[in-house]
C-alpha atoms as a PDB file:
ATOM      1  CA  UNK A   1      -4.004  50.296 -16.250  1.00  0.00           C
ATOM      2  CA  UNK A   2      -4.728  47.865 -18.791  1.00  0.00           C
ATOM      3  CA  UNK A   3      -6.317  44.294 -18.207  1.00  0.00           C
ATOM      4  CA  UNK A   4      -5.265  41.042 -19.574  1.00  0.00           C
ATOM      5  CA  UNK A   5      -8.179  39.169 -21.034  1.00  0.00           C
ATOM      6  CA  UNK A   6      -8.240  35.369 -21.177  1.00  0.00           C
ATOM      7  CA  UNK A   7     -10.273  34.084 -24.348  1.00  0.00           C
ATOM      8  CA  UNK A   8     -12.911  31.286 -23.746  1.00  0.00           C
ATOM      9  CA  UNK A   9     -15.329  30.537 -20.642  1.00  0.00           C
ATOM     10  CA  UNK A  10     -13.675  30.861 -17.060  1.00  0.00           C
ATOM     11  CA  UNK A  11     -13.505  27.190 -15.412  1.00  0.00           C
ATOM     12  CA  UNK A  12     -11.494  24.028 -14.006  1.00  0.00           C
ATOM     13  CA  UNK A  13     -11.710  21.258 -16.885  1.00  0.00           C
ATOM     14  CA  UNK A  14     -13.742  18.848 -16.201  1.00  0.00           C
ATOM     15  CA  UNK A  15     -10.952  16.233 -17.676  1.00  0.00           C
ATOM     16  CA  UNK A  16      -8.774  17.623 -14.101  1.00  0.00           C
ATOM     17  CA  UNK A  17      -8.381  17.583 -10.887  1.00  0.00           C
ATOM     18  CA  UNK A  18      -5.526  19.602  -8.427  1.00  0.00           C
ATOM     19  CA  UNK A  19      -5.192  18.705  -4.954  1.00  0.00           C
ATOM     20  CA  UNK A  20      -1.962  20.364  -2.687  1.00  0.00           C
ATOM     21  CA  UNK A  21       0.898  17.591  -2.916  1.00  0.00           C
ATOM     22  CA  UNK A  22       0.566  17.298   1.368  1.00  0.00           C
ATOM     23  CA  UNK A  23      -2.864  15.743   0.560  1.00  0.00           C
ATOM     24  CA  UNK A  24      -1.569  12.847  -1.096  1.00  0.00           C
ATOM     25  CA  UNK A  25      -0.263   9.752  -1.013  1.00  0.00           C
ATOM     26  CA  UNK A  26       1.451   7.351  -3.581  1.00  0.00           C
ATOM     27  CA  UNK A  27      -0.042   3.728  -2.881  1.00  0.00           C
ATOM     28  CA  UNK A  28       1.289   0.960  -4.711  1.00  0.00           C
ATOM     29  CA  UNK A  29      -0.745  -2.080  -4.253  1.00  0.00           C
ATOM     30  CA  UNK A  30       0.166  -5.688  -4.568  1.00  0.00           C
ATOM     31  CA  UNK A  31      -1.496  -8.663  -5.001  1.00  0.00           C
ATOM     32  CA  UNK A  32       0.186 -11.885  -3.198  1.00  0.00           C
ATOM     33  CA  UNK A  33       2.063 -14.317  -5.543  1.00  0.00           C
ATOM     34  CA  UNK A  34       0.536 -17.507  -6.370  1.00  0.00           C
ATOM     35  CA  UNK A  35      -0.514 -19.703  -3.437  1.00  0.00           C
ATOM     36  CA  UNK A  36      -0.824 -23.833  -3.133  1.00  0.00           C
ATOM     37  CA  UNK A  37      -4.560 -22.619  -2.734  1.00  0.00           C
ATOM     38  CA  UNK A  38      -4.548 -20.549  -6.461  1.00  0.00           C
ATOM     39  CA  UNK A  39      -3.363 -24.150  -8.150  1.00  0.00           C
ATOM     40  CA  UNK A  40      -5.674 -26.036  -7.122  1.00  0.00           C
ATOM     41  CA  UNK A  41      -9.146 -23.310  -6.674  1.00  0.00           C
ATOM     42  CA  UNK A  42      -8.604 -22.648 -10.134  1.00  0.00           C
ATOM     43  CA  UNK A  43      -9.149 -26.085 -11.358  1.00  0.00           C
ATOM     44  CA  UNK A  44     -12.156 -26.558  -9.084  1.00  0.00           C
ATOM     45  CA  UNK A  45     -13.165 -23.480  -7.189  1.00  0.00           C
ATOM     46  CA  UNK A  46     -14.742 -25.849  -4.306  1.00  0.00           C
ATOM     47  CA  UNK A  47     -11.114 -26.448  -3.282  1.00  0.00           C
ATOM     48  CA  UNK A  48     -11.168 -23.252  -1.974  1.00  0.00           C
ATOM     49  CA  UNK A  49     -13.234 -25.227   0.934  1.00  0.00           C
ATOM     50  CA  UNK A  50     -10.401 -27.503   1.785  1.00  0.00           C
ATOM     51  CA  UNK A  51      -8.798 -27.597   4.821  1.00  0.00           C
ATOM     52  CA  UNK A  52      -5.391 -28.579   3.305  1.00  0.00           C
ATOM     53  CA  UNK A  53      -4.671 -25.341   2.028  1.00  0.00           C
ATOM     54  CA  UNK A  54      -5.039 -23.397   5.488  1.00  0.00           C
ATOM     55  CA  UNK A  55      -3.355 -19.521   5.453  1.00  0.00           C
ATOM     56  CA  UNK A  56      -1.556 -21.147   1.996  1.00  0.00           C
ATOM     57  CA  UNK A  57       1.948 -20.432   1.524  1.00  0.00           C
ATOM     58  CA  UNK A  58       3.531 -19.050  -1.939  1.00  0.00           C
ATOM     59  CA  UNK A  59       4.226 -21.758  -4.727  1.00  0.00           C
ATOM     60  CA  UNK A  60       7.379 -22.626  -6.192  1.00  0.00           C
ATOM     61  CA  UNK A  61       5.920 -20.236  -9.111  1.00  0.00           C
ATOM     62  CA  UNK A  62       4.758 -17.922  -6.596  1.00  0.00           C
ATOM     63  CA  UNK A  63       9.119 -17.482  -5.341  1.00  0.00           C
ATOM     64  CA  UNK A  64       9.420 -16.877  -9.538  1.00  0.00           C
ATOM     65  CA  UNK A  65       7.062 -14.210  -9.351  1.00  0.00           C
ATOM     66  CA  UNK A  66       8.271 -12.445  -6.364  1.00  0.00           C
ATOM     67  CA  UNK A  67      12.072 -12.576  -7.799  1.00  0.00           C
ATOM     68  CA  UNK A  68      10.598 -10.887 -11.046  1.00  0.00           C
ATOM     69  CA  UNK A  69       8.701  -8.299  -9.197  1.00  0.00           C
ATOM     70  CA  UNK A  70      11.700  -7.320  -6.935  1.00  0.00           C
ATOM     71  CA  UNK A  71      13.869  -6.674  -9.997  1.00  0.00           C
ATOM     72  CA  UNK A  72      11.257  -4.423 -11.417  1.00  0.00           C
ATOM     73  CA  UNK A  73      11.069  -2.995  -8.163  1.00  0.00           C
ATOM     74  CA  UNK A  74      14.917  -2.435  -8.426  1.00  0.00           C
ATOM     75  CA  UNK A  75      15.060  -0.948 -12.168  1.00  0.00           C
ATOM     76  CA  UNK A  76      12.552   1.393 -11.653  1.00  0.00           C
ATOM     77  CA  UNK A  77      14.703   2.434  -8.243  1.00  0.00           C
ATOM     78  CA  UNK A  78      10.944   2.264  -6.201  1.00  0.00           C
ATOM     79  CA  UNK A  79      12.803   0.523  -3.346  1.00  0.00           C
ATOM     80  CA  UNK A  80      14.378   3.272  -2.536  1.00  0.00           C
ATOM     81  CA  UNK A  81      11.322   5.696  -2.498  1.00  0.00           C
ATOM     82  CA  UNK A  82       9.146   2.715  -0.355  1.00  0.00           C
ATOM     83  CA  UNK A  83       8.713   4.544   2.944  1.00  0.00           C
ATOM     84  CA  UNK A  84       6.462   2.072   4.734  1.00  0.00           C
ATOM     85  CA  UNK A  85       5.500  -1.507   3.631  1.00  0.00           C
ATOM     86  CA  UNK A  86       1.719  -3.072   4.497  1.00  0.00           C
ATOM     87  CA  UNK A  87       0.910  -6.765   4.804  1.00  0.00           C
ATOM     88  CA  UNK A  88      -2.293  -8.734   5.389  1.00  0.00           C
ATOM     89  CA  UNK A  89      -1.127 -11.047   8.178  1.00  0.00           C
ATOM     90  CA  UNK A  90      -1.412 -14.014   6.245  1.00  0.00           C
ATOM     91  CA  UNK A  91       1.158 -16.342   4.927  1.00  0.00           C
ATOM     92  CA  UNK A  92       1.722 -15.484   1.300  1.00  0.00           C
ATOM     93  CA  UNK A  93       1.084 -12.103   1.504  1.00  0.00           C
ATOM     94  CA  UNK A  94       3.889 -11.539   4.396  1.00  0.00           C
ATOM     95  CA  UNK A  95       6.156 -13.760   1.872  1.00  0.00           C
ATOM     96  CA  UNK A  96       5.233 -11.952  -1.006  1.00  0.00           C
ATOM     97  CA  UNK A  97       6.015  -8.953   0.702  1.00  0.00           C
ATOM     98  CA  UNK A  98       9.763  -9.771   2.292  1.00  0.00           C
ATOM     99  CA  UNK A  99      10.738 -10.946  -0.978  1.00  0.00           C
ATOM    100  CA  UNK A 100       9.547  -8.465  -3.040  1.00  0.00           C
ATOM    101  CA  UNK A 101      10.661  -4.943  -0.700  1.00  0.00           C
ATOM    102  CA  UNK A 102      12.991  -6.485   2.049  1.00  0.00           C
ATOM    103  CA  UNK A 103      16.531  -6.795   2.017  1.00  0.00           C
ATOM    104  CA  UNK A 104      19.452  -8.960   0.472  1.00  0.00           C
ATOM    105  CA  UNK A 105      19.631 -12.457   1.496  1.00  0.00           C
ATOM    106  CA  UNK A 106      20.459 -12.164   5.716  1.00  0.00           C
ATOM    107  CA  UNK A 107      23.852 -12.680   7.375  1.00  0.00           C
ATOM    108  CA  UNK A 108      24.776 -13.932  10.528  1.00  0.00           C
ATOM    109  CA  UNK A 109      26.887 -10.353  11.068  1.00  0.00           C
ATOM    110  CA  UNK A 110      23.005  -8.274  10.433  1.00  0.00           C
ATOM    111  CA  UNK A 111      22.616  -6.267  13.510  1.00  0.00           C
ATOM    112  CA  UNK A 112      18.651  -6.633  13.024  1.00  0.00           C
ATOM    113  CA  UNK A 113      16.915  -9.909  13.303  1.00  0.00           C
ATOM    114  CA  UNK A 114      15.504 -10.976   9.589  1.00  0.00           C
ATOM    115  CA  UNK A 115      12.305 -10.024   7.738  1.00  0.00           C
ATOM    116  CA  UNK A 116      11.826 -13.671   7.389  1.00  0.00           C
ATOM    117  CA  UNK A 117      13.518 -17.209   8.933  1.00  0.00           C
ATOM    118  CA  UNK A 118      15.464 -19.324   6.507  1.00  0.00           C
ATOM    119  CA  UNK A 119      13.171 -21.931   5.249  1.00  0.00           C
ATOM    120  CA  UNK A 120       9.973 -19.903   6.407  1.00  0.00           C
ATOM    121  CA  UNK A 121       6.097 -20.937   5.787  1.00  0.00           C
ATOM    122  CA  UNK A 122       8.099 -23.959   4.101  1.00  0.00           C
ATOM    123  CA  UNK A 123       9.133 -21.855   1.437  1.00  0.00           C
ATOM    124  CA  UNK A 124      12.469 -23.318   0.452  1.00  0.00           C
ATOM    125  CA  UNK A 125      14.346 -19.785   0.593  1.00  0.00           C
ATOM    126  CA  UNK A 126      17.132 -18.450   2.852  1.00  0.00           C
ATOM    127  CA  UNK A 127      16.621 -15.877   5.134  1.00  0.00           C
ATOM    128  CA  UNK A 128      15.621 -12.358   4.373  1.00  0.00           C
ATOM    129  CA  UNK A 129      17.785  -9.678   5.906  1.00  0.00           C
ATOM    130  CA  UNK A 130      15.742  -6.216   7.230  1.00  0.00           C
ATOM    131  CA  UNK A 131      18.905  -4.500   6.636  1.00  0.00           C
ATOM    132  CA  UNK A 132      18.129  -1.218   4.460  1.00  0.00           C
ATOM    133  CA  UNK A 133      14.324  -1.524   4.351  1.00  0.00           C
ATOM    134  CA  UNK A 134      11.602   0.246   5.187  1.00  0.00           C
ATOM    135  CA  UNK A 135       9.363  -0.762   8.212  1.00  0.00           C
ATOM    136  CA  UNK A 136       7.090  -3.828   7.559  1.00  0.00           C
ATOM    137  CA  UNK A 137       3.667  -3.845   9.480  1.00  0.00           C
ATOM    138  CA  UNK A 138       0.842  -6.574   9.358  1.00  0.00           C
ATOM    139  CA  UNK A 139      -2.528  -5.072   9.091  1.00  0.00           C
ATOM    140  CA  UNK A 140      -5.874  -6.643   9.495  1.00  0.00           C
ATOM    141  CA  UNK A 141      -7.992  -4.457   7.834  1.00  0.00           C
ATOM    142  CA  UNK A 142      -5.857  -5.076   4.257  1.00  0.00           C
ATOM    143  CA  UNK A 143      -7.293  -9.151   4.877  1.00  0.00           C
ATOM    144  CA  UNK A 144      -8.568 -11.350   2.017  1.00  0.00           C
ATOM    145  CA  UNK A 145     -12.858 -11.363   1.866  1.00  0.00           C
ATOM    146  CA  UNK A 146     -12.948 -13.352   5.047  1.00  0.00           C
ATOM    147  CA  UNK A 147     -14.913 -16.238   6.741  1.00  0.00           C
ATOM    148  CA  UNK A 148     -15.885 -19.707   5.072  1.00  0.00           C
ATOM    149  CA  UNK A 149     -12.575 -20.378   2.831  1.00  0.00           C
ATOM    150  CA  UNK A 150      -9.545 -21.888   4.734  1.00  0.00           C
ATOM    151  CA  UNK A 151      -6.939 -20.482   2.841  1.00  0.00           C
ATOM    152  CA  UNK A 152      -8.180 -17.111   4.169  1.00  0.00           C
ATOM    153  CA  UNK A 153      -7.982 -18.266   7.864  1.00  0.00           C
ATOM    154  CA  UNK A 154      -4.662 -16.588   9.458  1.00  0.00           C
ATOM    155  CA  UNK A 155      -2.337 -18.777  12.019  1.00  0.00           C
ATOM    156  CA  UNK A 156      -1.908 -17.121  15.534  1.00  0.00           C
ATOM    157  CA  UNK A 157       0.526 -13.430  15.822  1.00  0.00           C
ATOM    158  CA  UNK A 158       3.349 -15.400  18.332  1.00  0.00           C
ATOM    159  CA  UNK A 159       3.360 -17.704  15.365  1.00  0.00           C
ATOM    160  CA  UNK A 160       3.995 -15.504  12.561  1.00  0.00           C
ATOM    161  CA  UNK A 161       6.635 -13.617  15.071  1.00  0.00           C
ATOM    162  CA  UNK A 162       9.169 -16.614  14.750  1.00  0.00           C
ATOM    163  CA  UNK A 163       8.616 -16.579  11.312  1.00  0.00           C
ATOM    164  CA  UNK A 164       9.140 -13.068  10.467  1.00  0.00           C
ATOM    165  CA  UNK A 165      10.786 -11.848  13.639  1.00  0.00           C
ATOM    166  CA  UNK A 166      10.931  -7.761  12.141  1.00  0.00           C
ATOM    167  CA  UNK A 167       7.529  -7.472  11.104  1.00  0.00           C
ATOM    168  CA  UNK A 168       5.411  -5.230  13.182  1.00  0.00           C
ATOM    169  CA  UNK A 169       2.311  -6.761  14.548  1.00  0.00           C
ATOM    170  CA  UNK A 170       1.403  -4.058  16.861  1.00  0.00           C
ATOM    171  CA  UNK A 171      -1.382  -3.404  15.115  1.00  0.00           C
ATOM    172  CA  UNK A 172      -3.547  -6.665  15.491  1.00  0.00           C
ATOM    173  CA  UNK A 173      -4.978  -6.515  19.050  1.00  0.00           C
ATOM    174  CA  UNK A 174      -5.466 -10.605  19.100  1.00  0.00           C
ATOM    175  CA  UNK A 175      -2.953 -13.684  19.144  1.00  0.00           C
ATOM    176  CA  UNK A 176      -5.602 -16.317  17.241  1.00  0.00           C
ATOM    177  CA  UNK A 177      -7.836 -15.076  14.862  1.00  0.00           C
ATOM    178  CA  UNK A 178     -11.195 -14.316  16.081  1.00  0.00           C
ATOM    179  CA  UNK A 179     -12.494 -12.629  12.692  1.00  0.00           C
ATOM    180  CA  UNK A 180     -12.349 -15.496   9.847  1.00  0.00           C
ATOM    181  CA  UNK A 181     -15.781 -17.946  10.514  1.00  0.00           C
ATOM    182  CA  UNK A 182     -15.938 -20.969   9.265  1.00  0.00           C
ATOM    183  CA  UNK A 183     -19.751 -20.478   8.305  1.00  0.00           C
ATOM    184  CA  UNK A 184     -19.956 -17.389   7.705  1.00  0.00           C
ATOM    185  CA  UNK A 185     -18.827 -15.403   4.725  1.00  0.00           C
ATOM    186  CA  UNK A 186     -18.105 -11.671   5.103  1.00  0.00           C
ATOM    187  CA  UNK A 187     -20.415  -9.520   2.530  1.00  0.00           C
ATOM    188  CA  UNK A 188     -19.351  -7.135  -0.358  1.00  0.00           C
ATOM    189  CA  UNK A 189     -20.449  -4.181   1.833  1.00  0.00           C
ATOM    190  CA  UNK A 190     -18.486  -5.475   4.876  1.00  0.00           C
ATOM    191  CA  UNK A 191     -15.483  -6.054   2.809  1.00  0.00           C
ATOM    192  CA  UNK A 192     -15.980  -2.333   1.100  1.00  0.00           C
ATOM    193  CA  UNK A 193     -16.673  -0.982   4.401  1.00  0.00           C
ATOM    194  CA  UNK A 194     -13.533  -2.745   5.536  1.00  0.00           C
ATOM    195  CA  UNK A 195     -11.498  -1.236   2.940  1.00  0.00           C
ATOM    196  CA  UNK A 196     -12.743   2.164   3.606  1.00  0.00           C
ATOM    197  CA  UNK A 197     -11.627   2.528   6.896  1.00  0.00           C
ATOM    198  CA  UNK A 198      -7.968   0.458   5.765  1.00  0.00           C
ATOM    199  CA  UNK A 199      -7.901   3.364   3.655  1.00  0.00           C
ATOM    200  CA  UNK A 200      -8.923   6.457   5.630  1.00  0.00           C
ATOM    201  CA  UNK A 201      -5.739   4.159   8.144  1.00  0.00           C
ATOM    202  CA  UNK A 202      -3.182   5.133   5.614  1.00  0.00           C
ATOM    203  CA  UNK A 203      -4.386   8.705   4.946  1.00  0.00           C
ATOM    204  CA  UNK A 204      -3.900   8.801   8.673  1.00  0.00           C
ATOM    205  CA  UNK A 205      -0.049   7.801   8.051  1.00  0.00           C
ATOM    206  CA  UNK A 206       2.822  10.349   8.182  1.00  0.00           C
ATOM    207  CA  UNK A 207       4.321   8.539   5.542  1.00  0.00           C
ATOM    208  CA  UNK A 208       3.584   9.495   1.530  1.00  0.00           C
ATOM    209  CA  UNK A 209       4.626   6.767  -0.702  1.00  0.00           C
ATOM    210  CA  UNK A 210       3.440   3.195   0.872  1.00  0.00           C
ATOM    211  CA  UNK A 211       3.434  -0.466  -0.550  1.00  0.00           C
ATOM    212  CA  UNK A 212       0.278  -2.372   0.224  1.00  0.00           C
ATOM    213  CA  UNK A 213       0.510  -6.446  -0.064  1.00  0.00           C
ATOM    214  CA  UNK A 214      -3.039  -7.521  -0.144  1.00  0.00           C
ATOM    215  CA  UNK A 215      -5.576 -10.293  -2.043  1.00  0.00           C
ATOM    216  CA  UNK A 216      -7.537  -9.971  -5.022  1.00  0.00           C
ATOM    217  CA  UNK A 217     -10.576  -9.697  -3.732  1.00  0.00           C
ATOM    218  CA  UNK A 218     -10.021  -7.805  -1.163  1.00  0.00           C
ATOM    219  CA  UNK A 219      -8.228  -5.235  -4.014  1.00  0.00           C
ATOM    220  CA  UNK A 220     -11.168  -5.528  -6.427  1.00  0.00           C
ATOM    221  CA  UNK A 221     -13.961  -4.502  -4.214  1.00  0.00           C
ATOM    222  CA  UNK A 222     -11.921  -1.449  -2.813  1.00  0.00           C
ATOM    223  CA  UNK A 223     -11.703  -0.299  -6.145  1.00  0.00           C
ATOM    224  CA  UNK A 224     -14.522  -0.984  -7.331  1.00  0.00           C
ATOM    225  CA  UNK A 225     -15.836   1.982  -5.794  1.00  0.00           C
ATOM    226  CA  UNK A 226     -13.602   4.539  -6.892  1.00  0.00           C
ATOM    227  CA  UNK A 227     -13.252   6.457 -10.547  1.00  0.00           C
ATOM    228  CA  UNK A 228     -16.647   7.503 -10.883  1.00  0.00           C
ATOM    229  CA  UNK A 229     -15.272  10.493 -12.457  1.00  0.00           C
ATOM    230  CA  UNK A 230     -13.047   8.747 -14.743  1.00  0.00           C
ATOM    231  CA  UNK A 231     -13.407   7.570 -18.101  1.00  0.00           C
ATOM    232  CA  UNK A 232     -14.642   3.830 -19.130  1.00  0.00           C
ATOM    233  CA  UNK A 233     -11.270   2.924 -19.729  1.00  0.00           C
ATOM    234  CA  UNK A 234      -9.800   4.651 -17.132  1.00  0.00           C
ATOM    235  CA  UNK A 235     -12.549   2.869 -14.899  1.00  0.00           C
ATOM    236  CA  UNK A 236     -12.123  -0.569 -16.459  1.00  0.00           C
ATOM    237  CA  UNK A 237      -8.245  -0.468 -15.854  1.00  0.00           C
ATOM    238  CA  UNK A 238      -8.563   0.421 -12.229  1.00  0.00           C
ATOM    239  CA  UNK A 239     -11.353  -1.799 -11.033  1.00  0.00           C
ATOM    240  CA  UNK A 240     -10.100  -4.670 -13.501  1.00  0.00           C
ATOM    241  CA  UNK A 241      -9.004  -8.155 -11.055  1.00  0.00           C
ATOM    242  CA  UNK A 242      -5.409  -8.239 -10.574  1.00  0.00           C
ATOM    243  CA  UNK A 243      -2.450 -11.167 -11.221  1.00  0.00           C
ATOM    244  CA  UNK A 244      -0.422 -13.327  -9.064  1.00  0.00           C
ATOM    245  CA  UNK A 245       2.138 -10.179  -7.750  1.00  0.00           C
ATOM    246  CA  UNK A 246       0.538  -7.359  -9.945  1.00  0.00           C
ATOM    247  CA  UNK A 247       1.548  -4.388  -8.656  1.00  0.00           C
ATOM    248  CA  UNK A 248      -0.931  -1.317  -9.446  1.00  0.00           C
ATOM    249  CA  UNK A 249       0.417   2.708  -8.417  1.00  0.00           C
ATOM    250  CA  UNK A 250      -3.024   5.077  -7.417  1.00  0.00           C
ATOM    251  CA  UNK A 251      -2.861   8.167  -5.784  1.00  0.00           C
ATOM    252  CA  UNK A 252      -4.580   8.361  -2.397  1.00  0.00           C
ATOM    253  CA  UNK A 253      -6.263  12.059  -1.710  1.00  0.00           C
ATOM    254  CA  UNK A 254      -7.634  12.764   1.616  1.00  0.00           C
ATOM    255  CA  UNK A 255      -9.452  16.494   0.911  1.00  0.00           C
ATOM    256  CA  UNK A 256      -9.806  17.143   4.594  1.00  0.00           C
ATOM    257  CA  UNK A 257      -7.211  19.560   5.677  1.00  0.00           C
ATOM    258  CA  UNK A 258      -4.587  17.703   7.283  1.00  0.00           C
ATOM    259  CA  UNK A 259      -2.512  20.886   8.914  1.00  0.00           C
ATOM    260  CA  UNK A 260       1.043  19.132   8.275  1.00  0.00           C
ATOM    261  CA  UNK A 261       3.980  20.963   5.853  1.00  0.00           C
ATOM    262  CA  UNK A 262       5.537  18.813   3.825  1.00  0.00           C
ATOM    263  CA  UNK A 263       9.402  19.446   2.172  1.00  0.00           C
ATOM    264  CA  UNK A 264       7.932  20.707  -0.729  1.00  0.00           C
ATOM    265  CA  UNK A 265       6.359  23.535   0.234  1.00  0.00           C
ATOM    266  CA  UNK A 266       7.972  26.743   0.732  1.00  0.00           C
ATOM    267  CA  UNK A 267       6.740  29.808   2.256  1.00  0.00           C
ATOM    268  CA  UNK A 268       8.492  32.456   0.372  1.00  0.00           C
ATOM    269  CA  UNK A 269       8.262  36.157   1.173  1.00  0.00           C
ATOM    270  CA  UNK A 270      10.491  38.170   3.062  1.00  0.00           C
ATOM    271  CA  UNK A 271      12.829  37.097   5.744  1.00  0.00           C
ATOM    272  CA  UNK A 272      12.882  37.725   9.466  1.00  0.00           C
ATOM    273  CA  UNK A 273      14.523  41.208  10.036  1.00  0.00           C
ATOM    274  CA  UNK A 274      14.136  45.057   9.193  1.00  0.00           C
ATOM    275  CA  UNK A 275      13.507  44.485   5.621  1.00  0.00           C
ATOM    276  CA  UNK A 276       9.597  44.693   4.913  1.00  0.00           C
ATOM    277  CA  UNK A 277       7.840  44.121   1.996  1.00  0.00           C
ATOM    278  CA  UNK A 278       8.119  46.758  -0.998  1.00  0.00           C
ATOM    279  CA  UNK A 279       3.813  47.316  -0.738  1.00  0.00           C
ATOM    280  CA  UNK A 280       3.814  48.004   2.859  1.00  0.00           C
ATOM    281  CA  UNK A 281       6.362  51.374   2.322  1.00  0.00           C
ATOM    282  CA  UNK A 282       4.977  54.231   1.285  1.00  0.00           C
ATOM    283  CA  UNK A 283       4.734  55.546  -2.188  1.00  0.00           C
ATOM    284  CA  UNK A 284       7.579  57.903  -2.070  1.00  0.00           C
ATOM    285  CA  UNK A 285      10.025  55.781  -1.077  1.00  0.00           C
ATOM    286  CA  UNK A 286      10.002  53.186  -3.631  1.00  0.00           C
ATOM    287  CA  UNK A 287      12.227  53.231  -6.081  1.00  0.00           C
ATOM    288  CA  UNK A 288      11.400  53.459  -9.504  1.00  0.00           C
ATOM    289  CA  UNK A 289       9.476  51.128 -11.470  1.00  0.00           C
ATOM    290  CA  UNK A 290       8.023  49.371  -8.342  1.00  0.00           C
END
């Protein structure tokens, strides 16, 4: 019998990587829109300090951005493929978030009580129907760097619950928030650490393609950590700070061996029954040219 022999050396290139589809997860992570706390911190970054801008709400540019990002959402059809959406449990995120993924504007007639309260955080907006979407949740591990700025300080859960009534807040174990200190900032390897362990949370998930609404730095130092493997520009693009409502797709690989089949997959081979496979008969029964 002759062999097939493949020129060159034998060898995965170094430029790829393959990982089974049922290890992976699309991630599509957003940064809030701008906040009453972005205007003014950008002028004078001590305003970050103030006490006037606590858990800021979105801007009347901030609404702008969100209504551009939901039709981009809509033209590229990715509202449809959204299984799960991800908030920090913070104002603007949480309104970023309902505007951006949740549904048309709500009517009396929904059987489901809104993603968000007409008029909510003082945003000037009607009320955002859950009708259609995919399950919202509030997360505190996805939280801006926390302790010492205001803005970054969250109000209590049975607040945000009559603001945004079908969020899911299961997840934060607290009503007021016990982890933002006013003296105290949390370091870049706590906030890495933090986003770590947010991320080994959504390999954890049963769903596959999840939208994260998060901060910017909160978003920059969990990627700063990642791409080692990639090229400089590669690198630079991923780890680069992100925009008011900049939404950036990465593929999330967990290389333990998670057990679970996914549609995709299909066993093959022969089907339940008499029939057996053609190599377990014996030579003089198979027909020829097998």
């Amino acid at each position: 019998m002759s062999h097939v022999t493949v020129a060159g050396t034998i060898g995965a290139p170094s430029n790829l990587s393959v990982h089974s589809l049922r290890n992976c997860k699309i991630i599509h992570l957003v940064r809030h829109a701008q906040g009453y706390h972005n205007v003014v911190g950008e002028q004078d970054y001590e305003a970050y300090m103030s006490y006037d801008y606590v858990d800021a709400s979105v801007t009347p540019l901030g609404w702008d951005q969100v209504d551009r990002l939901r039709r981009h959402l809509e033209k590229i059809n990715l509202t449809q493929k959204v299984e799960l959406v991800v908030t920090s449990p913070l104002m603007r995120t949480m309104q970023t978030a309902v505007g951006a993924f949740g549904g048309p504007k709500f009517d009396e007639s929904d059987s489901s009580p809104p993603l968000m309260v007409q008029n909510g955080g003082g945003s000037n907006c009607p009320a955002v129907s859950s009708s259609g979407c995919p399950p919202f949740i509030a997360v505190e591990l996805c939280r801006e760097h926390m302790g010492v700025h205001p803005c970054d300080k969250r109000q209590s859960v049975s607040t945000y619950r009559t603001i945004f009534p079908s969020i899911d807040f299961s997840e934060i174990e607290v009503d007021d928030d016990t982890l933002w200190k006013p003296d105290v900032r949390e370091t870049n390897s706590e906030l890495i650490d933090r986003g770590t362990r947010f991320l080994e949370w959504l390999s954890r998930r049963e769903e596959r393609e999840i939208a994260v609404v998060s901060h910017s730095g909160f978003l920059t130092h969990l990627l700063r950590i990642w791409g080692q493997n990639c090229s400089v520009s590669i690198q630079s693009k991923l780890r680069a700070g992100f925009n008011n409502c900049e939404m950036r797709s990465i593929v999330l690989v967990n290389q333990r061996d998670l057990g679970a089949a996914i549609p995709e997959d299909y066993a093959g081979g022969s089907p339940p029954g008499p029939d057996v496979p053609s190599d377990s008969l014996p030579a003089d029964v198979l027909p020829n040219g097998v």
